[in-house]
N, C-alpha and C. Protein backbone atom coordinates (compact mmCIF):
# COMPACT_ATOMS: atom_id res chain seq x y z
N UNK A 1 16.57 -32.82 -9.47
CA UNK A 1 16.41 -32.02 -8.28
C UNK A 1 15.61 -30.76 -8.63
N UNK A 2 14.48 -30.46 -7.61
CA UNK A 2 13.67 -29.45 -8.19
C UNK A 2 14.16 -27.97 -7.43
N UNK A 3 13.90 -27.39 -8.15
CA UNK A 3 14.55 -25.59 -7.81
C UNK A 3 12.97 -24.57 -7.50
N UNK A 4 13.42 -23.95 -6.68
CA UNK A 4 12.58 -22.89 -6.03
C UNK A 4 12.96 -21.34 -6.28
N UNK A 5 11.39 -21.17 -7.10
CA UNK A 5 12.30 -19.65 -7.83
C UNK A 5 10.98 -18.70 -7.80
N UNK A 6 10.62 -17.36 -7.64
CA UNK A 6 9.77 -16.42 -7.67
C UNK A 6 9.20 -16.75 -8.91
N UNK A 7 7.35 -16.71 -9.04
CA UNK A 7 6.76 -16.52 -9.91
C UNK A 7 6.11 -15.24 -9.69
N UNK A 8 6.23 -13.84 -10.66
CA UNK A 8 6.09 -13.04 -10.35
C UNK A 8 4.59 -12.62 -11.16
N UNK A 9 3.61 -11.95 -10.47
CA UNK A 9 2.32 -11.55 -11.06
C UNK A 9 2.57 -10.18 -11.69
N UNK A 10 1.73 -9.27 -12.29
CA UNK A 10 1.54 -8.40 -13.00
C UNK A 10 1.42 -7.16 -11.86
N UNK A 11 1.92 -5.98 -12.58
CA UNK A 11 2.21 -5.00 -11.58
C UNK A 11 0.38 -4.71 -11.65
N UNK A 12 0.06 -4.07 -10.68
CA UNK A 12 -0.69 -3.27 -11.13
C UNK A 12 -1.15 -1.62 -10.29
N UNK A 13 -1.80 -0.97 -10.33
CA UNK A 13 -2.19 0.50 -10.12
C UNK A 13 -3.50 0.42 -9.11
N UNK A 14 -3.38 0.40 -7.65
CA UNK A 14 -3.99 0.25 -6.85
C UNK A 14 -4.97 1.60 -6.31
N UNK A 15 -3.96 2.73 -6.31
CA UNK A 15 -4.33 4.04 -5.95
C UNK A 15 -4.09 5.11 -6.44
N UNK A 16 -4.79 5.85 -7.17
CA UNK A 16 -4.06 7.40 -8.16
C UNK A 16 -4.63 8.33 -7.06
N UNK A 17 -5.98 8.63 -7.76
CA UNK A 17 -6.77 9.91 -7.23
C UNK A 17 -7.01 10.38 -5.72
N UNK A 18 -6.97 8.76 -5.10
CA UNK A 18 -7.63 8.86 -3.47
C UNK A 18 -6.39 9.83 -3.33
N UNK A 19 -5.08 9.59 -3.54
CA UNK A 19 -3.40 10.50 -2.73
C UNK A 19 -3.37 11.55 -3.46
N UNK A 20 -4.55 12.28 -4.55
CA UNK A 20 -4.66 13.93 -4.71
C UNK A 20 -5.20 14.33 -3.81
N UNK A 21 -4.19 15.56 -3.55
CA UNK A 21 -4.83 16.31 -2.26
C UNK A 21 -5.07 15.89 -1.01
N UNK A 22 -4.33 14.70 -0.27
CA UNK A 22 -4.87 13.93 0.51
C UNK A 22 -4.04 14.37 1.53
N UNK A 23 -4.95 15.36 2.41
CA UNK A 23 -4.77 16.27 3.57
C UNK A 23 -3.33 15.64 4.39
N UNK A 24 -2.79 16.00 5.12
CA UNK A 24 -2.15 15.31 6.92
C UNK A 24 -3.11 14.84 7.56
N UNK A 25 -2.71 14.04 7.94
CA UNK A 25 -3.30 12.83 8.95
C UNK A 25 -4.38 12.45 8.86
N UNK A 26 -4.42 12.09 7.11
CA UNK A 26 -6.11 11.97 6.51
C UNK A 26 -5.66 10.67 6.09
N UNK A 27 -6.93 9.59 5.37
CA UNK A 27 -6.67 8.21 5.00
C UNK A 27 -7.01 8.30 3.82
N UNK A 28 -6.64 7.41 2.83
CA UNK A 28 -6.75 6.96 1.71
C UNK A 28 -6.97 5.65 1.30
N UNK A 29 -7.83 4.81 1.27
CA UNK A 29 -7.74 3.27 0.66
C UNK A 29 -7.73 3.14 -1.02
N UNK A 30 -7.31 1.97 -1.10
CA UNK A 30 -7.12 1.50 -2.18
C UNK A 30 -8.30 0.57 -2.57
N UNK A 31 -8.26 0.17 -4.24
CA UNK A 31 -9.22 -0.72 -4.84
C UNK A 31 -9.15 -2.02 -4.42
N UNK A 32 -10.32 -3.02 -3.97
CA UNK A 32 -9.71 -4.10 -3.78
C UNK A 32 -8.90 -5.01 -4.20
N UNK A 33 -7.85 -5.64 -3.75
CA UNK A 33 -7.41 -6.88 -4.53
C UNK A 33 -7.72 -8.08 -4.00
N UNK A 34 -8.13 -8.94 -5.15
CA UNK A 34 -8.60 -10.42 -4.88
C UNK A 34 -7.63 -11.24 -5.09
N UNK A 35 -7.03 -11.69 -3.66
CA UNK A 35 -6.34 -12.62 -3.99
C UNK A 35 -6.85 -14.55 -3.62
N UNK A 36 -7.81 -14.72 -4.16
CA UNK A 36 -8.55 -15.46 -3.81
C UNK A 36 -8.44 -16.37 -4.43
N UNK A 37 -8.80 -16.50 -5.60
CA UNK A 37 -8.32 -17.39 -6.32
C UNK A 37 -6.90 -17.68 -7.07
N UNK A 38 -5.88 -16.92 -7.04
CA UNK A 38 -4.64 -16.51 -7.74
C UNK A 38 -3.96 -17.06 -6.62
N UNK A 39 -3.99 -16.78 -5.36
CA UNK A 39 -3.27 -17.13 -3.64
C UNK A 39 -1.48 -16.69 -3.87
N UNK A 40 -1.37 -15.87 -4.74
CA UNK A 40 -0.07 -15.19 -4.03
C UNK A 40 0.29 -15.07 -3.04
N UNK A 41 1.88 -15.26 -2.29
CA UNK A 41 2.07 -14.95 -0.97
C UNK A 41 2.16 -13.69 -0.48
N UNK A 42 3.23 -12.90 -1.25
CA UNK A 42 3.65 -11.71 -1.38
C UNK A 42 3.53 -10.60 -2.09
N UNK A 43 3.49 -9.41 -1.67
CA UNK A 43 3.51 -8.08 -2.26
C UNK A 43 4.47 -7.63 -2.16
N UNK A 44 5.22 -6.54 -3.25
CA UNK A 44 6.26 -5.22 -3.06
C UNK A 44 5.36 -4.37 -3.27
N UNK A 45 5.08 -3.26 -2.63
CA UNK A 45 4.20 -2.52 -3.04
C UNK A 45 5.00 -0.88 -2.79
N UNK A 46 4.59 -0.33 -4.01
CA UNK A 46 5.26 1.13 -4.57
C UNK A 46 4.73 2.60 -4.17
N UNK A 47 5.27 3.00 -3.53
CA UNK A 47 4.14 4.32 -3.50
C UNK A 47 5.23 5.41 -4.30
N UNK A 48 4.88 6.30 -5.37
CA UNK A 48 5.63 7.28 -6.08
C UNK A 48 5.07 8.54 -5.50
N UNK A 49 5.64 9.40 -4.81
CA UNK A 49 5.15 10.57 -4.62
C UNK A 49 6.01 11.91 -5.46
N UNK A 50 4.79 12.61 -6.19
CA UNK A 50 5.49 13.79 -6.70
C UNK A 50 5.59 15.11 -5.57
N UNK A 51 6.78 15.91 -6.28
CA UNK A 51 7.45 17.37 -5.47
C UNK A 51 6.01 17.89 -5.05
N UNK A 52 5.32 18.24 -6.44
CA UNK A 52 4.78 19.42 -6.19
C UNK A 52 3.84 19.59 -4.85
N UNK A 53 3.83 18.62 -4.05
CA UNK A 53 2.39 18.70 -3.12
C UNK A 53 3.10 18.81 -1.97
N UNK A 54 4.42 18.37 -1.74
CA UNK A 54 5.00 17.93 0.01
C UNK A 54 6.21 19.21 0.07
N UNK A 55 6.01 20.09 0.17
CA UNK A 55 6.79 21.18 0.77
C UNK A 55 7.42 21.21 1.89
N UNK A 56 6.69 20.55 2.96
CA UNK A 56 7.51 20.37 3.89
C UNK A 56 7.92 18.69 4.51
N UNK A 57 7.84 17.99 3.62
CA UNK A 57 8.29 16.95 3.55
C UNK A 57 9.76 16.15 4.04
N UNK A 58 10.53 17.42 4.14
CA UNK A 58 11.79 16.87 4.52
C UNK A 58 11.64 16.42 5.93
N UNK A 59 10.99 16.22 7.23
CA UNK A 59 11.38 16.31 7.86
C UNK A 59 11.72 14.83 8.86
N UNK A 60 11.63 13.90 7.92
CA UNK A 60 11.31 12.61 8.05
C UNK A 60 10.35 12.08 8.19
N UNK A 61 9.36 13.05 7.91
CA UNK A 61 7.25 11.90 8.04
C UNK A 61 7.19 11.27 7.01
N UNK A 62 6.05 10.58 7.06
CA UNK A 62 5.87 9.88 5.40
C UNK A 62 4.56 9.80 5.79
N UNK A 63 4.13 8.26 5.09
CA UNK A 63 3.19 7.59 5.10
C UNK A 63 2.49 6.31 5.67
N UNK A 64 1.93 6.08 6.41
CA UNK A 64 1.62 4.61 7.01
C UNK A 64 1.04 3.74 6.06
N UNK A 65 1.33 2.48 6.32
CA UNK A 65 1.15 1.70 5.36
C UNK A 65 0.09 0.64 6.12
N UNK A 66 -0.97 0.15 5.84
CA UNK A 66 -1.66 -0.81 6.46
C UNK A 66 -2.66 -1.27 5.59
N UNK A 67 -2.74 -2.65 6.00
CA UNK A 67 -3.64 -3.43 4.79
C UNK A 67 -4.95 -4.23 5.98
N UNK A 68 -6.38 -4.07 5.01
CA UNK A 68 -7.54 -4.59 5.75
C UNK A 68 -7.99 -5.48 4.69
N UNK A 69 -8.44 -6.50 5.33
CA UNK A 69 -9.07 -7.66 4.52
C UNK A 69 -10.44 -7.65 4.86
N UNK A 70 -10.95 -8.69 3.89
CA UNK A 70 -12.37 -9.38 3.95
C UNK A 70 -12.55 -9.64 5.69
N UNK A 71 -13.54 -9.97 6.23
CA UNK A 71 -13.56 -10.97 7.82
C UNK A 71 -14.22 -12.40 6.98
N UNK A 72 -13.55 -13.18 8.11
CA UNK A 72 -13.44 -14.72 8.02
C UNK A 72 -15.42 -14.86 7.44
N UNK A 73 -16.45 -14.76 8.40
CA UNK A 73 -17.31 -14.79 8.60
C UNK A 73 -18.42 -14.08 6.96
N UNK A 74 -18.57 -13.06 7.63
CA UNK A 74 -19.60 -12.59 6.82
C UNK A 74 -19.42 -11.86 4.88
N UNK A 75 -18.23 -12.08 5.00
CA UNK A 75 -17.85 -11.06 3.62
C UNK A 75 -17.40 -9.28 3.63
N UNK A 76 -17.83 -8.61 4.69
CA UNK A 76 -17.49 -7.77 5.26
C UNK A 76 -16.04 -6.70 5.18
N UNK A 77 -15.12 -5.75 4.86
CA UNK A 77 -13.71 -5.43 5.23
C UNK A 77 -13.80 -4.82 6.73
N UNK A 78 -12.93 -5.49 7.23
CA UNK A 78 -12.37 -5.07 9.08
C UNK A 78 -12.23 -3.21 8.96
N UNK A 79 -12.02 -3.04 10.22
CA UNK A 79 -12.19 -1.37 10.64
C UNK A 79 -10.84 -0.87 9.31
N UNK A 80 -10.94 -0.13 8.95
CA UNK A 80 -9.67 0.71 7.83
C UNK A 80 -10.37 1.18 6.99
N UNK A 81 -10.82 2.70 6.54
CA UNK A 81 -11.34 2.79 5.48
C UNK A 81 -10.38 4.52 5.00
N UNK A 82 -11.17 5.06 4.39
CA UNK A 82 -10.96 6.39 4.05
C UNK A 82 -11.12 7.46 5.60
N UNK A 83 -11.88 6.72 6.82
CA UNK A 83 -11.81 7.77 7.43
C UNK A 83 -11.76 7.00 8.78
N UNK A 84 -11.62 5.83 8.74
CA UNK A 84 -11.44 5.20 10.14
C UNK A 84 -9.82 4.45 10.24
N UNK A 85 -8.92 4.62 10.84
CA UNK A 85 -8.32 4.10 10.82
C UNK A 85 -8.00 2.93 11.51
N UNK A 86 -7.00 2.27 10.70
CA UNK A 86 -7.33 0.66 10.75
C UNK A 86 -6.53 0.34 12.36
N UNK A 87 -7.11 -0.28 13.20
CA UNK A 87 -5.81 -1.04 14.51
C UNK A 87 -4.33 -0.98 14.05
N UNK A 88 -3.51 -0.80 15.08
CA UNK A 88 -2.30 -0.61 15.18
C UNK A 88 -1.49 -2.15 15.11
N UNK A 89 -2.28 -3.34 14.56
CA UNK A 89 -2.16 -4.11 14.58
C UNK A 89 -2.17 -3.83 12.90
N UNK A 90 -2.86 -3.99 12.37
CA UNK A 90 -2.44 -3.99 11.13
C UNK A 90 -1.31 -3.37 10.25
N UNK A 91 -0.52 -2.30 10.86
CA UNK A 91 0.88 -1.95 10.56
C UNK A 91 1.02 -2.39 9.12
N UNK A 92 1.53 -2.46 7.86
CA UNK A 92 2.91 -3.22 7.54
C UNK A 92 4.20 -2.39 7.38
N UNK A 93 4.08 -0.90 6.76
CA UNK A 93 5.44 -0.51 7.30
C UNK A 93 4.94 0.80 7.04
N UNK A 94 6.03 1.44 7.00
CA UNK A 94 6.36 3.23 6.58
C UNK A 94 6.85 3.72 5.28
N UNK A 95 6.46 4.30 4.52
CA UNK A 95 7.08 4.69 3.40
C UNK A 95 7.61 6.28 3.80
N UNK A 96 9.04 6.30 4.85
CA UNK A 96 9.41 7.28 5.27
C UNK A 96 10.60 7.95 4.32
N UNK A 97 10.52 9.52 4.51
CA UNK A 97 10.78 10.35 3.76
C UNK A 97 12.19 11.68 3.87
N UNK A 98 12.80 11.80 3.24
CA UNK A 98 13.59 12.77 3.61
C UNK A 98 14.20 13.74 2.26
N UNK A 99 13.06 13.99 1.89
CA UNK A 99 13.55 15.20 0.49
C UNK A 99 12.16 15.46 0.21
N UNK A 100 12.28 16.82 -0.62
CA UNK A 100 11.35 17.23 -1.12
C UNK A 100 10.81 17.28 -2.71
N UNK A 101 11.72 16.07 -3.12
CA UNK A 101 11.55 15.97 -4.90
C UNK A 101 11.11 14.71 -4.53
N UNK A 102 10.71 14.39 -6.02
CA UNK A 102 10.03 12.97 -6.65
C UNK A 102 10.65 11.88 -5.77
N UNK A 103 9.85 11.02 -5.77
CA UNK A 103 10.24 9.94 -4.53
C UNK A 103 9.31 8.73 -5.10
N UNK A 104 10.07 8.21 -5.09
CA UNK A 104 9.76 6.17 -5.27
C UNK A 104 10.51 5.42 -3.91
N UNK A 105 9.70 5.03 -3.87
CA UNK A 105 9.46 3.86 -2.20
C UNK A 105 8.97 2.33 -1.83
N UNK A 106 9.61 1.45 -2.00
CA UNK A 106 8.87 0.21 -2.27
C UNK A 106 9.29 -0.32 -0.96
N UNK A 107 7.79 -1.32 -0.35
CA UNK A 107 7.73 -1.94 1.22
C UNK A 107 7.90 -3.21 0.19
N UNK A 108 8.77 -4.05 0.71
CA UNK A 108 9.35 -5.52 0.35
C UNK A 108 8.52 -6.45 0.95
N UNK A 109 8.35 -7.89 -0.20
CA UNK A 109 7.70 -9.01 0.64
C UNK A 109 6.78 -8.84 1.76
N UNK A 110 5.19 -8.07 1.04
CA UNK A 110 4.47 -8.25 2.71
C UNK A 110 3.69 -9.46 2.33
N UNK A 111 3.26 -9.72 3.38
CA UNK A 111 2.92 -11.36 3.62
C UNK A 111 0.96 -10.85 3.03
N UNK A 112 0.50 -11.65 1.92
CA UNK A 112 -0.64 -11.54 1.77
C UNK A 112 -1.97 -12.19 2.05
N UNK A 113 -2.89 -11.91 2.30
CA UNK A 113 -4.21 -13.29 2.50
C UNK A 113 -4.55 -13.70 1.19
N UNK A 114 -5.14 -15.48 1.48
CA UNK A 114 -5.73 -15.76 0.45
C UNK A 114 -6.99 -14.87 -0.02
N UNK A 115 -7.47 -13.71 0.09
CA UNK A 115 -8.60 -13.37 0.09
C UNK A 115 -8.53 -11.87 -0.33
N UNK A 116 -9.59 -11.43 -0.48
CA UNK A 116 -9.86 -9.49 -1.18
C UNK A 116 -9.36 -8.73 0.27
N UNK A 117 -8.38 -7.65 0.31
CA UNK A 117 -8.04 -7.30 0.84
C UNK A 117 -7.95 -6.12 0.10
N UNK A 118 -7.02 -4.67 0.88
CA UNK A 118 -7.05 -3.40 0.56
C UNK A 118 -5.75 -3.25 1.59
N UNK A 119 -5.20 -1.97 0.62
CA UNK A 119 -4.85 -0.77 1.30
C UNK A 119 -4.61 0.00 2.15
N UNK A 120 -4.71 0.64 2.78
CA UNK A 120 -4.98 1.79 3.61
C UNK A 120 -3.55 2.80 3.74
N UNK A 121 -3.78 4.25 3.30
CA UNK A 121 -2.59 5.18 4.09
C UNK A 121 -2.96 5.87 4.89
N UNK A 122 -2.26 6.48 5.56
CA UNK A 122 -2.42 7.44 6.38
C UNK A 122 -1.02 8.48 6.19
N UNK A 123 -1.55 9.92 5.19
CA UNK A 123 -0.43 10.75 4.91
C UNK A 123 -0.02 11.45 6.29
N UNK A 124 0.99 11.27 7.03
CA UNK A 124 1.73 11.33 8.25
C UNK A 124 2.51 12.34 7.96
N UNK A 125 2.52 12.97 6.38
CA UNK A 125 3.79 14.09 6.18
C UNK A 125 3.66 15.00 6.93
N UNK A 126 2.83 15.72 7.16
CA UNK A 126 2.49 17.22 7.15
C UNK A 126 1.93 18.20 6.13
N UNK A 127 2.11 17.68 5.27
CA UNK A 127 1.61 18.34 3.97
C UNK A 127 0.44 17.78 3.18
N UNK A 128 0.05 18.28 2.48
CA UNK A 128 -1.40 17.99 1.05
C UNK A 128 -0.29 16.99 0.15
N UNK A 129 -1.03 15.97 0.09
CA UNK A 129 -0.44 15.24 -1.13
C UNK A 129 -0.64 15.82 -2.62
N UNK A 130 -0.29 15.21 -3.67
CA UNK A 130 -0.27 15.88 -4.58
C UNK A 130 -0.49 15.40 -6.12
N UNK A 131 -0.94 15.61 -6.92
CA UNK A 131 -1.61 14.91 -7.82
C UNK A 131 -0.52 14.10 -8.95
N UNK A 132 -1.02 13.10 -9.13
CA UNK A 132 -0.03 12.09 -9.96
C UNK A 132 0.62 11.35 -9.22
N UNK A 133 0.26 10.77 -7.93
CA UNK A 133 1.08 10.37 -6.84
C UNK A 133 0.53 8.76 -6.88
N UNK A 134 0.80 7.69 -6.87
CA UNK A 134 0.35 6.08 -7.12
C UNK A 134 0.99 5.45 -6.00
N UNK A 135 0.18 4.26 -6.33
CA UNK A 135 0.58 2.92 -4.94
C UNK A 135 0.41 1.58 -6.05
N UNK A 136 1.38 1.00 -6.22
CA UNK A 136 1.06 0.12 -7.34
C UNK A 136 1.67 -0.83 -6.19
N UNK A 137 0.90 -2.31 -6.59
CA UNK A 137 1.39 -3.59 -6.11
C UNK A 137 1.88 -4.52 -7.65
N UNK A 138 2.90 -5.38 -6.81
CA UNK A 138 3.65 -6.47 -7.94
C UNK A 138 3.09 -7.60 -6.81
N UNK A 139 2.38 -8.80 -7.00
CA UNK A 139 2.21 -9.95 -6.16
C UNK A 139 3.09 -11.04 -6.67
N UNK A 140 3.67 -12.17 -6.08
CA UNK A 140 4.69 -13.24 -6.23
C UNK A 140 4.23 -14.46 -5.50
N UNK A 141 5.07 -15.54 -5.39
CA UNK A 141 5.10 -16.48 -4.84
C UNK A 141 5.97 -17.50 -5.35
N UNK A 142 5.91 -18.85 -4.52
CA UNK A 142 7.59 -19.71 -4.88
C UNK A 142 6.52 -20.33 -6.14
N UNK A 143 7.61 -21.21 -6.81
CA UNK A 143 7.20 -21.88 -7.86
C UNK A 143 8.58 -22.98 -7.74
N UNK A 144 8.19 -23.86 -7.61
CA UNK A 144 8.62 -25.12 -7.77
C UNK A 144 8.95 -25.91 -9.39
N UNK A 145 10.18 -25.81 -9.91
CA UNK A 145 10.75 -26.40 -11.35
C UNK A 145 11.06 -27.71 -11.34
């Protein structure tokens, strides 16, 4: 009888520098990831934010979380960049907040494309982000024993 169990990919470091200094209600994308040939289903993806930048952070804002892919067609990434933000359709969650120290935040199982995709935040705190601050992804999928 065969068993169904997570094969888990390699963490890796999607975003450092773009989340220094990265104003209120400003965007940030990430490096692409190709999931193209690898075809993972899933992401956990991490955002660590340090004290020193969110002062007023407590007040429950955070960060929007949204991911833009390749288009079917031309090779192209859909509307989401550093300064356009992506449709309200693309959502995947919130990395919402309620303190003003070091903070680790992980969005569970988002559903991934076979294909190069990205990123996107939108710092929603109120505050300047702050340097040393990351977005790392872990990718997975079932594996069949």
């Amino acid at each position: 009888m065969a068993s169904v169990k997570y094969e888990v990919g390699s963490t890796s470091t999607v975003m450092t520098t773009a989340l220094d200094g990265l104003a209120a209600n400003s965007n940030a994308i990430s490096d692409e990831i190709d999931n193209s040939t690898t075809k993972y289903l899933f992401d956990d993806v991490e955002l660590s934010c340090l004290d020193d930048g969110y002062s007023s952070f407590a007040d429950g804002s955070g960060f929007d979380l949204y991911m833009v892919r390749k288009t079917l067609d031309d090779g192209s990434f859909e509307d989401g960049d550093g300064s356009i933000d992506p449709p309200a359709s693309n959502l995947i969650g919130v990395f919402g907040n309620n303190t003003t120290s070091n903070q680790i935040h992980i969005l569970r199982q988002i559903p991934i494309p076979p294909a190069p995709y990205k990123y996107v935040i939108i710092n929603r705190s109120g505050d300047f982000g702050s340097s040393g601050s990351t977005l790392k992804v872990r990718p997975y999928r079932y594996q069949t024993t």
